[in-house]
C-alpha atoms as a PDB file:
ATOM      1  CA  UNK A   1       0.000   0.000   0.000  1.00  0.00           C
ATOM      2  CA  UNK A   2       1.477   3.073  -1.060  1.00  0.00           C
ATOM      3  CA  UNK A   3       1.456   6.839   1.043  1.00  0.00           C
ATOM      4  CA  UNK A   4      -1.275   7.806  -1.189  1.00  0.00           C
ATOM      5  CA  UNK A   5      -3.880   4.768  -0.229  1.00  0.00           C
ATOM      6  CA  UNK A   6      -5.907   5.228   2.407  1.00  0.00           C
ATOM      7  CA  UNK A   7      -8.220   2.040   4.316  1.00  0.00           C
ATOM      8  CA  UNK A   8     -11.244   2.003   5.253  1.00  0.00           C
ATOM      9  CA  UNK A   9     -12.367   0.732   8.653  1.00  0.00           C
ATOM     10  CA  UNK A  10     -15.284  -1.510   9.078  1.00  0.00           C
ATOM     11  CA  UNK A  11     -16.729  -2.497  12.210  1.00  0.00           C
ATOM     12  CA  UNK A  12     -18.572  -6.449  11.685  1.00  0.00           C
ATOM     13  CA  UNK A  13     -20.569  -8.394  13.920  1.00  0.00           C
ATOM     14  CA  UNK A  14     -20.386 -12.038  13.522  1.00  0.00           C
ATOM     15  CA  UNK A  15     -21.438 -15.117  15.612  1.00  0.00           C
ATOM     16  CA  UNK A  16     -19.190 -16.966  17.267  1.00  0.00           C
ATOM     17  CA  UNK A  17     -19.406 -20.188  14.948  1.00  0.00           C
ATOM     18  CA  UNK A  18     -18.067 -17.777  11.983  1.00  0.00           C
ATOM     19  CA  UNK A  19     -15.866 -15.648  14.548  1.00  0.00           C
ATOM     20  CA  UNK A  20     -14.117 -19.602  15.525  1.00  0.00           C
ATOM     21  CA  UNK A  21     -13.864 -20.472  11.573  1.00  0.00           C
ATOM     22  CA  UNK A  22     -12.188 -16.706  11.186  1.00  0.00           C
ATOM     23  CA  UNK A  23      -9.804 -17.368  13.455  1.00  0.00           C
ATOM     24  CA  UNK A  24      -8.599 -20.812  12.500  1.00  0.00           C
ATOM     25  CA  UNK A  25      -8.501 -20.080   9.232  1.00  0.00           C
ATOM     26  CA  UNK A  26      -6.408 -17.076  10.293  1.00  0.00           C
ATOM     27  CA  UNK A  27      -3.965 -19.978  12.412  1.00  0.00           C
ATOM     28  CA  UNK A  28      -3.475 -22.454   9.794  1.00  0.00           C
ATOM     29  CA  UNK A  29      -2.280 -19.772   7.266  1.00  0.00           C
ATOM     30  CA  UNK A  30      -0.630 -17.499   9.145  1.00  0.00           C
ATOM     31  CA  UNK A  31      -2.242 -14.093   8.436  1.00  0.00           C
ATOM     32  CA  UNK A  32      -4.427 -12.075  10.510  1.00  0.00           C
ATOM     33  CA  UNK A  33      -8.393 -12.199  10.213  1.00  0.00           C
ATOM     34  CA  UNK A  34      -8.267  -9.002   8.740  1.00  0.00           C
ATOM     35  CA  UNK A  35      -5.950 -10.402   5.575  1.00  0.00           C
ATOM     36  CA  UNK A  36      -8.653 -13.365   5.439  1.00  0.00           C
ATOM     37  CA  UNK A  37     -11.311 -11.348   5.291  1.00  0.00           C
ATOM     38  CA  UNK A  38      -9.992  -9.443   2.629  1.00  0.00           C
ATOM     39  CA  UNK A  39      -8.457 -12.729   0.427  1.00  0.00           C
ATOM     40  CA  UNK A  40     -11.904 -13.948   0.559  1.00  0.00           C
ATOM     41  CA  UNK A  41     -13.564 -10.553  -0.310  1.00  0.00           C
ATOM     42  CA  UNK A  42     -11.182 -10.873  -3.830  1.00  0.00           C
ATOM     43  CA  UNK A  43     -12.063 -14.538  -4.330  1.00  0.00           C
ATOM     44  CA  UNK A  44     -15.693 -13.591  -4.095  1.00  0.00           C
ATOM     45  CA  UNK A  45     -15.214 -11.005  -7.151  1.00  0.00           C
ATOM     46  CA  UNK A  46     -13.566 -13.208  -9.249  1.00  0.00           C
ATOM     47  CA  UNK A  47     -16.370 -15.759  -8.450  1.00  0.00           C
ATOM     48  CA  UNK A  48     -19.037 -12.890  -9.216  1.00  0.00           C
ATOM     49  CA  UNK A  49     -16.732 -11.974 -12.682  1.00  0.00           C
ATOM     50  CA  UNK A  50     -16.356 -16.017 -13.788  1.00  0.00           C
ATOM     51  CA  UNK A  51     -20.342 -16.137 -13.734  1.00  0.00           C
ATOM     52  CA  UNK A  52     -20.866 -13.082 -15.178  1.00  0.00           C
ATOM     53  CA  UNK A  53     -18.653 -13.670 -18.418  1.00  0.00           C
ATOM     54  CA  UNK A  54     -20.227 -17.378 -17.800  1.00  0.00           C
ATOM     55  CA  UNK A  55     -23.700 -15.922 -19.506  1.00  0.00           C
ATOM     56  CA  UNK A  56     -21.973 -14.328 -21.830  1.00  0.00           C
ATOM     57  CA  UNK A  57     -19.834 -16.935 -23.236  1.00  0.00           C
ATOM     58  CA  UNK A  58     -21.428 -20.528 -22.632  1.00  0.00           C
ATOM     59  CA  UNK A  59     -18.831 -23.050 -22.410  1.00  0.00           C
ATOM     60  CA  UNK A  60     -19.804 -26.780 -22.743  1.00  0.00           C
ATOM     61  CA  UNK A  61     -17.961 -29.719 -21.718  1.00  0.00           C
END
């Protein structure tokens, strides 16, 4: 992140069952929750952008 980048803060409730599955997915890869969260937030745009171009182009196996 350069000077010139600024974050955001967000403030998130979650239960305890997700708050648990944070945290030890946070343990076995070594990053903080925060870093999860956000890995997760890019893997669900580039799930949103596969389907999207899906419709557009229909591939058959």
């Amino acid at each position: 992140m350069t000077d010139t980048e600024k974050m955001v803060r967000l403030n998130l409730d979650l239960s305890p069952e997700l708050n648990q599955i944070l945290d030890e997915l946070a343990n076995k890869i070594g990053i903080s929750k925060s870093d999860v969260l956000r890995q997760a937030i890019t893997l669900m745009q580039i799930m949103v952008i596969a389907k999207f171009y899906s419709t557009l182009i229909p591939i058959s196996v």
